[in-house]
Protein backbone atom coordinates (compact mmCIF):
# COMPACT_ATOMS: atom_id res chain seq x y z
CA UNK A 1 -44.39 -21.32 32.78
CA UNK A 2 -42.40 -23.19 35.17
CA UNK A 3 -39.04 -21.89 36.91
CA UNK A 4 -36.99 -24.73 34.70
CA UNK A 5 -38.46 -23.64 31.81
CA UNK A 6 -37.56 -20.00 32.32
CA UNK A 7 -33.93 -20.73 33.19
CA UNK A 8 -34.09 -23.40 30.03
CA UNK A 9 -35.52 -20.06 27.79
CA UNK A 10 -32.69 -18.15 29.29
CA UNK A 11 -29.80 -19.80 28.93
CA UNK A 12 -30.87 -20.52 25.02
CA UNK A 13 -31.10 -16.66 24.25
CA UNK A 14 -27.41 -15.94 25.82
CA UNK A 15 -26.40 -18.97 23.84
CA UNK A 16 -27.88 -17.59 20.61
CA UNK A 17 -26.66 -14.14 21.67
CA UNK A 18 -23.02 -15.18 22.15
CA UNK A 19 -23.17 -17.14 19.03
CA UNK A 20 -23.93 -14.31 17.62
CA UNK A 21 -21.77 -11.62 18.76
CA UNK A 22 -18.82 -14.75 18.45
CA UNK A 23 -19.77 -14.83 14.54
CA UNK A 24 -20.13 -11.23 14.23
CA UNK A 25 -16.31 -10.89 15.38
CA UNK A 26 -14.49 -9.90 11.47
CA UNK A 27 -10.55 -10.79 12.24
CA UNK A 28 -8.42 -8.47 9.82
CA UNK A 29 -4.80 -9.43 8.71
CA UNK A 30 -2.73 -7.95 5.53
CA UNK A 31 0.66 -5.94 4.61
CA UNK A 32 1.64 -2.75 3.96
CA UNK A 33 4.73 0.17 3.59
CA UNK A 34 5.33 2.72 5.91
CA UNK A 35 8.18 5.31 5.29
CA UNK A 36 9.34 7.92 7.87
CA UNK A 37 10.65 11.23 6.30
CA UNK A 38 12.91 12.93 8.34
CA UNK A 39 14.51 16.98 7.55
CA UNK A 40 17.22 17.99 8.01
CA UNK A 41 18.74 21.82 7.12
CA UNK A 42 20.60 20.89 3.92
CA UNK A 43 18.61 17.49 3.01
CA UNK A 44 15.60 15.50 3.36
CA UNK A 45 15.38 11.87 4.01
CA UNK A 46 12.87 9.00 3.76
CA UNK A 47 13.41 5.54 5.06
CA UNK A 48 10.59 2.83 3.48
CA UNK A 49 9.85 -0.45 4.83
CA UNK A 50 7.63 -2.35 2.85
CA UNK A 51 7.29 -5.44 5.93
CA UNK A 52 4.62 -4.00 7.72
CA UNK A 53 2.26 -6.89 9.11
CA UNK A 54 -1.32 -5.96 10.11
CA UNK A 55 -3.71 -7.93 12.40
CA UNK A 56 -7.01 -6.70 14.09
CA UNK A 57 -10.63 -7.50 14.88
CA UNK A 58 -13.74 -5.56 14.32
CA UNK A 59 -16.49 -7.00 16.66
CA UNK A 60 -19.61 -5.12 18.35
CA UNK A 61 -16.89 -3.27 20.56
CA UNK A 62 -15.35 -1.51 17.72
CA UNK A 63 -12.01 -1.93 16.27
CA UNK A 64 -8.73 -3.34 17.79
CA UNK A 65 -5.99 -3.32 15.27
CA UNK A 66 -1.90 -3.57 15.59
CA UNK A 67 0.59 -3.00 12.32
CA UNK A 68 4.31 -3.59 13.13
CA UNK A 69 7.60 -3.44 11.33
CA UNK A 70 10.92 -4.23 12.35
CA UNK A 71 13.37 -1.36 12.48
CA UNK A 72 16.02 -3.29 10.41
CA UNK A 73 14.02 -3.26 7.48
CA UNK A 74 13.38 0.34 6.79
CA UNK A 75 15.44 1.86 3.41
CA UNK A 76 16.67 4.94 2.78
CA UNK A 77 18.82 3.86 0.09
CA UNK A 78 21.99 4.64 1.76
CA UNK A 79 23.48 1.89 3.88
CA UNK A 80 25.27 3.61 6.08
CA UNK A 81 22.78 6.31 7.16
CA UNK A 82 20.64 3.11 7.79
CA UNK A 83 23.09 1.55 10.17
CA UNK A 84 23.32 4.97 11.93
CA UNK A 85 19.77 4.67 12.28
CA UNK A 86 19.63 1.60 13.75
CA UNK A 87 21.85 2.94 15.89
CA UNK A 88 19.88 5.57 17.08
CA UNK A 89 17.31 3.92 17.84
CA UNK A 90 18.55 1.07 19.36
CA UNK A 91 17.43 -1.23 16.91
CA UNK A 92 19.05 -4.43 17.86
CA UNK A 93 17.63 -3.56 21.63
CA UNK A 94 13.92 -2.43 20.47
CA UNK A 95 13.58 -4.14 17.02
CA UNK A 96 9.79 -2.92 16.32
CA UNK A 97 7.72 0.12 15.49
CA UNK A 98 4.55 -0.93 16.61
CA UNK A 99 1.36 0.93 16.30
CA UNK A 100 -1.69 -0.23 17.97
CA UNK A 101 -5.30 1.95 17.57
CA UNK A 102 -8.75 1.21 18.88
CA UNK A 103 -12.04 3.10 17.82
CA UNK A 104 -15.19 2.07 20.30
CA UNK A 105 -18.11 1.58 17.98
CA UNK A 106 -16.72 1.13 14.62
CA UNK A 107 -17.85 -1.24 11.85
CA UNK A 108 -16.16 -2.22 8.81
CA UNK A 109 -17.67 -0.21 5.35
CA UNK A 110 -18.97 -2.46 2.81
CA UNK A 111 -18.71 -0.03 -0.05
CA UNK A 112 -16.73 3.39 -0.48
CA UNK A 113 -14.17 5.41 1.55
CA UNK A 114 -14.46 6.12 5.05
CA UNK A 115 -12.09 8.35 6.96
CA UNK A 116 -11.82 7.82 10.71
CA UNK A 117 -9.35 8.74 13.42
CA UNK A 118 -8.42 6.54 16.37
CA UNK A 119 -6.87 6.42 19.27
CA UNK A 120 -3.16 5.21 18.78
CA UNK A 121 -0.33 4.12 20.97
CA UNK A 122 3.11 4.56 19.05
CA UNK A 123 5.45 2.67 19.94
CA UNK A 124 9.46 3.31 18.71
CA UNK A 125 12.59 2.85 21.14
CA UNK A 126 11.09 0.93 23.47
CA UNK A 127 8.44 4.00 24.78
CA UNK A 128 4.81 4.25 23.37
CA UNK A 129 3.29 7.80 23.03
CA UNK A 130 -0.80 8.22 22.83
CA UNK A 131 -1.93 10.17 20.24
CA UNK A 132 -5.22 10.18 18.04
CA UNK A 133 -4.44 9.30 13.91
CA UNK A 134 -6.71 9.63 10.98
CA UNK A 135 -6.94 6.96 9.01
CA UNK A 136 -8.67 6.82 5.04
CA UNK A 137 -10.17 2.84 4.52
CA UNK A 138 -11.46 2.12 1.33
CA UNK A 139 -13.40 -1.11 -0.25
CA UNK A 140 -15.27 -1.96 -3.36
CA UNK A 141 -16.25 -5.21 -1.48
CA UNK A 142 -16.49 -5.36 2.24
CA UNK A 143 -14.03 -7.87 2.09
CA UNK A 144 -10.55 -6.24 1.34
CA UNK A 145 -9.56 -2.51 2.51
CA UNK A 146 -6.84 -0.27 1.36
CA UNK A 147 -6.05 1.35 4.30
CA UNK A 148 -3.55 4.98 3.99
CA UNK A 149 -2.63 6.74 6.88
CA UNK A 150 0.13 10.06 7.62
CA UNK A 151 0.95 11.08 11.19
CA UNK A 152 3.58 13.04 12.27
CA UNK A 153 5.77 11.99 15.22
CA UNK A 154 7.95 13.22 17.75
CA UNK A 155 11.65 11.90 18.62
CA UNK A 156 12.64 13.32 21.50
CA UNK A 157 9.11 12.29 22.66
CA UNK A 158 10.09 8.39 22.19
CA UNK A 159 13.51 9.26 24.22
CA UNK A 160 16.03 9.27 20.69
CA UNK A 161 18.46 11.41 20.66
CA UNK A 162 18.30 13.51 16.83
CA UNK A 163 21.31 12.67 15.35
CA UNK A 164 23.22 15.87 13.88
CA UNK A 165 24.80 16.39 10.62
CA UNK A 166 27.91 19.39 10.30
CA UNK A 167 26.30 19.76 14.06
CA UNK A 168 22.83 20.45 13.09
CA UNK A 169 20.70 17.90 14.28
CA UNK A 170 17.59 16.70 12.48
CA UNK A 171 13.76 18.48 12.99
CA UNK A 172 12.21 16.73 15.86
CA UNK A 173 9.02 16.08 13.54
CA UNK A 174 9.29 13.10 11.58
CA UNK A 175 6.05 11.95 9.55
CA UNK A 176 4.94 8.31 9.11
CA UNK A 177 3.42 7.65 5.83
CA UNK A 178 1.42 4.28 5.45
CA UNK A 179 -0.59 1.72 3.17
CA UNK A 180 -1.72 -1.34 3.98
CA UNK A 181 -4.13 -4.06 1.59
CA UNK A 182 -6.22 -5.76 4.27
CA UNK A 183 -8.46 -8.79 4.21
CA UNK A 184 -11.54 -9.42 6.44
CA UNK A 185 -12.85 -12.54 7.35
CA UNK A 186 -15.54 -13.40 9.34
């Protein structure tokens, strides 16, 4: 075989291998609620936002996924504790919770429940904190995942001052309660 010929044979198996890791790319987009519940000495609170967006891929790297939801639209049934809240987080100035996760080497079930844990950065108040969080993703279809998750999270460790009530302020620990319906396509 010739020297063209073996360039020609190579350059046709990295095409047909990039076509084929391009098609094996799955791009992942759905919606979701995620509630933050928050103690305090004489009361409990939970704040739900059911506007969280999702958007990811799953290609032969692993997964790369982002869910987001503005600030503003969280709910604690209580208007004004909402505007404090706002407030305290500087809402108008950092309008997102944002979490975004990775997981090297993961591939999409196409029956059952799988429970996995990635690495997440969490970002509220304009400051992202690493952390690992376990995630439960569940499909009768390989095509649409249910996708629950329950962290906790620091305050102070996203620089927000815990607001006080009577002078007590809140527990540092807040946990972040999730669900999203998610839709893969290829």
């Amino acid at each position: 075989m010739d020297h063209n010929r073996v360039l020609a044979v190579l350059a046709l198996a990295a095409g047909v291998v990039a076509t084929s890791a391009a098609a094996a790319e799955t791009q992942l987009s759905g919606t979701g609620t995620v509630e933050y519940h928050l103690v305090h000495k004489f009361h409990k609170i939970t704040g739900v936002s059911k506007a969280m967006a999702v958007r990811g891929t799953v290609d032969g790297s692993g997964l790369k996924v982002m869910a987001r939801t503005q600030v503003s639209t969280f709910d604690s049934d209580n208007t004004n504790r909402d505007a404090h809240m706002m407030e305290t987080v500087e809402g108008e100035k950092y309008p997102w919770a944002t979490v975004r996760a990775n997981l090297p080497g993961f591939t999409l079930p196409a029956n059952g429940r799988k429970k996995i844990t990635v690495q997440a950065s969490v970002e509220l108040h304009g400051v992202s904190v690493t952390h690992p969080i376990d995630l439960t993703v569940e499909t009768k279809n390989g095509k649409t995942f249910h996708v629950s998750f329950e962290f906790p999270e620091s305050l102070t460790a996203h620089k927000i001052e815990r607001p006080s009530l009577l002078f007590v302020p809140v527990d540092d620990e807040i946990k972040i309660v999730g669900n999203a319906d998610v839709t893969a396509k290829s």
